[in-house]
Protein backbone atom coordinates (compact mmCIF):
# COMPACT_ATOMS: atom_id res chain seq x y z
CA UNK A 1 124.65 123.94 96.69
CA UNK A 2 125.06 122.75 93.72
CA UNK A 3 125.65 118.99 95.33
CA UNK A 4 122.24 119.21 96.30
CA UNK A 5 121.16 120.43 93.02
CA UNK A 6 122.49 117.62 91.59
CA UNK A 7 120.68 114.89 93.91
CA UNK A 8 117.03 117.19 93.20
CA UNK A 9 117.50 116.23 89.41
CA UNK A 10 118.36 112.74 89.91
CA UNK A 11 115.75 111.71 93.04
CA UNK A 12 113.04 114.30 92.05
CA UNK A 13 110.91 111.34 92.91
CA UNK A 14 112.31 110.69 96.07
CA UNK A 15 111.13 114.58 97.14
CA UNK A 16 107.43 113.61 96.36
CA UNK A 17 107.48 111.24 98.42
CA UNK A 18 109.01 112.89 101.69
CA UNK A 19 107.22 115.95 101.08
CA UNK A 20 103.73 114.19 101.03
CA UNK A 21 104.57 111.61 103.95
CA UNK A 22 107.61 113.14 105.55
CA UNK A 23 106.83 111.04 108.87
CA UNK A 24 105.61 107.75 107.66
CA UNK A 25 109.14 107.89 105.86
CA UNK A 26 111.04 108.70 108.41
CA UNK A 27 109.70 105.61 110.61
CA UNK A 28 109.92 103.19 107.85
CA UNK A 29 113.75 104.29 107.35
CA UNK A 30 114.67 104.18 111.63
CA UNK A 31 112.21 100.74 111.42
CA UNK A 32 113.80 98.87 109.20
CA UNK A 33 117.65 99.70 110.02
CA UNK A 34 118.61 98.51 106.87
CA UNK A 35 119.50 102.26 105.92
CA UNK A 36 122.77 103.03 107.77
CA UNK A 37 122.44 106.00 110.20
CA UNK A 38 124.92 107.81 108.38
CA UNK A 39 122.19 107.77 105.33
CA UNK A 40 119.26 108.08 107.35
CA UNK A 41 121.01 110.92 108.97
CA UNK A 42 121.33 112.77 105.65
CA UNK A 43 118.12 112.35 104.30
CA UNK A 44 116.05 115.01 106.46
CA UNK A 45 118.83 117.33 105.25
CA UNK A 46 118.85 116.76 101.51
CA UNK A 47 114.94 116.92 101.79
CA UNK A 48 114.34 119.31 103.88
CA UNK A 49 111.86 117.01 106.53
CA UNK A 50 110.79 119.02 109.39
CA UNK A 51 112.53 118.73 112.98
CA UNK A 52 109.31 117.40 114.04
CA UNK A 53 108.53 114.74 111.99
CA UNK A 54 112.66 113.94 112.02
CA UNK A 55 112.48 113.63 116.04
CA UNK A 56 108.70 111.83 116.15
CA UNK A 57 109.92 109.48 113.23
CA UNK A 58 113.44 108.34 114.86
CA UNK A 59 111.68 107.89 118.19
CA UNK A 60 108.96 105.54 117.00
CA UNK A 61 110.76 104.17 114.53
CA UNK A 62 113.98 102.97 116.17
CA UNK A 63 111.48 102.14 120.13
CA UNK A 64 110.82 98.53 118.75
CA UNK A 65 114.18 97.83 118.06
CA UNK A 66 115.74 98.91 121.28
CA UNK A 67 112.65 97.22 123.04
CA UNK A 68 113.35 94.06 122.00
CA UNK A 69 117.57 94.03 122.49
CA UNK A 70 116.80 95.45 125.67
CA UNK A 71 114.80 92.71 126.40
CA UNK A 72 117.06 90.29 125.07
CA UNK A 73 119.65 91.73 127.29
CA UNK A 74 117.57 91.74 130.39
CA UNK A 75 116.94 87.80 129.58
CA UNK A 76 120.11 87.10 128.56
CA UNK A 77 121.24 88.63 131.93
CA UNK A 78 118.94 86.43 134.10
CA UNK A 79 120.44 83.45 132.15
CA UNK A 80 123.88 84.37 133.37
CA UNK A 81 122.66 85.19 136.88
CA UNK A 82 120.81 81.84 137.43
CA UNK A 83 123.89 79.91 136.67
C-alpha cells in the first residue's frame, strides 16, 4: 500500500489521464509496443483501469501488430514453399 502511495504522489498526472481516457490509453500503450508488457501489464493495476477497457484496449491495440507478422509469416512461408 504504501508502494502505491508513493507512485499516486509522484504520477498524480499520470491518474488524470487514465481516469479520463482509460481506453484510448490502453490502445496507445499495446499499439505502440514500445512499453514492455511487463509495464503495460502493471499499469491497469497501479491505476485502477477497468477490466473492460484493459481487455477492449489490449485487443485492438496489439490486432495490427499480430496482423501484420502474421502476414509476414504467411509470405515468408510461401517464399520457402516456392523454392
Amino acid at each position: 500500500m504504501k508502494f502505491r502511495h508513493q507512485l499516486h504522489n509522484k504520477f498524480h498526472y499520470l491518474e488524470k489521464i487514465f481516469s479520463k481516457n482509460e481506453l484510448l490509453v490502453m490502445i496507445i500503450f499495446r499499439f505502440v509496443g514500445l512499453v514492455p508488457f511487463f509495464i503495460a501489464n502493471l499499469l491497469p493495476v497501479i491505476f485502477n483501469i477497468s477490466i473492460k477497457n484493459y481487455y477492449l484496449g489490449t485487443l485492438i491495440g496489439i490486432f495490427p501488430a499480430a496482423f501484420i507478422i502474421v502476414s509476414l509469416g504467411s509470405g515468408l512461408g510461401n517464399i520457402i514453399n516456392t523454392n
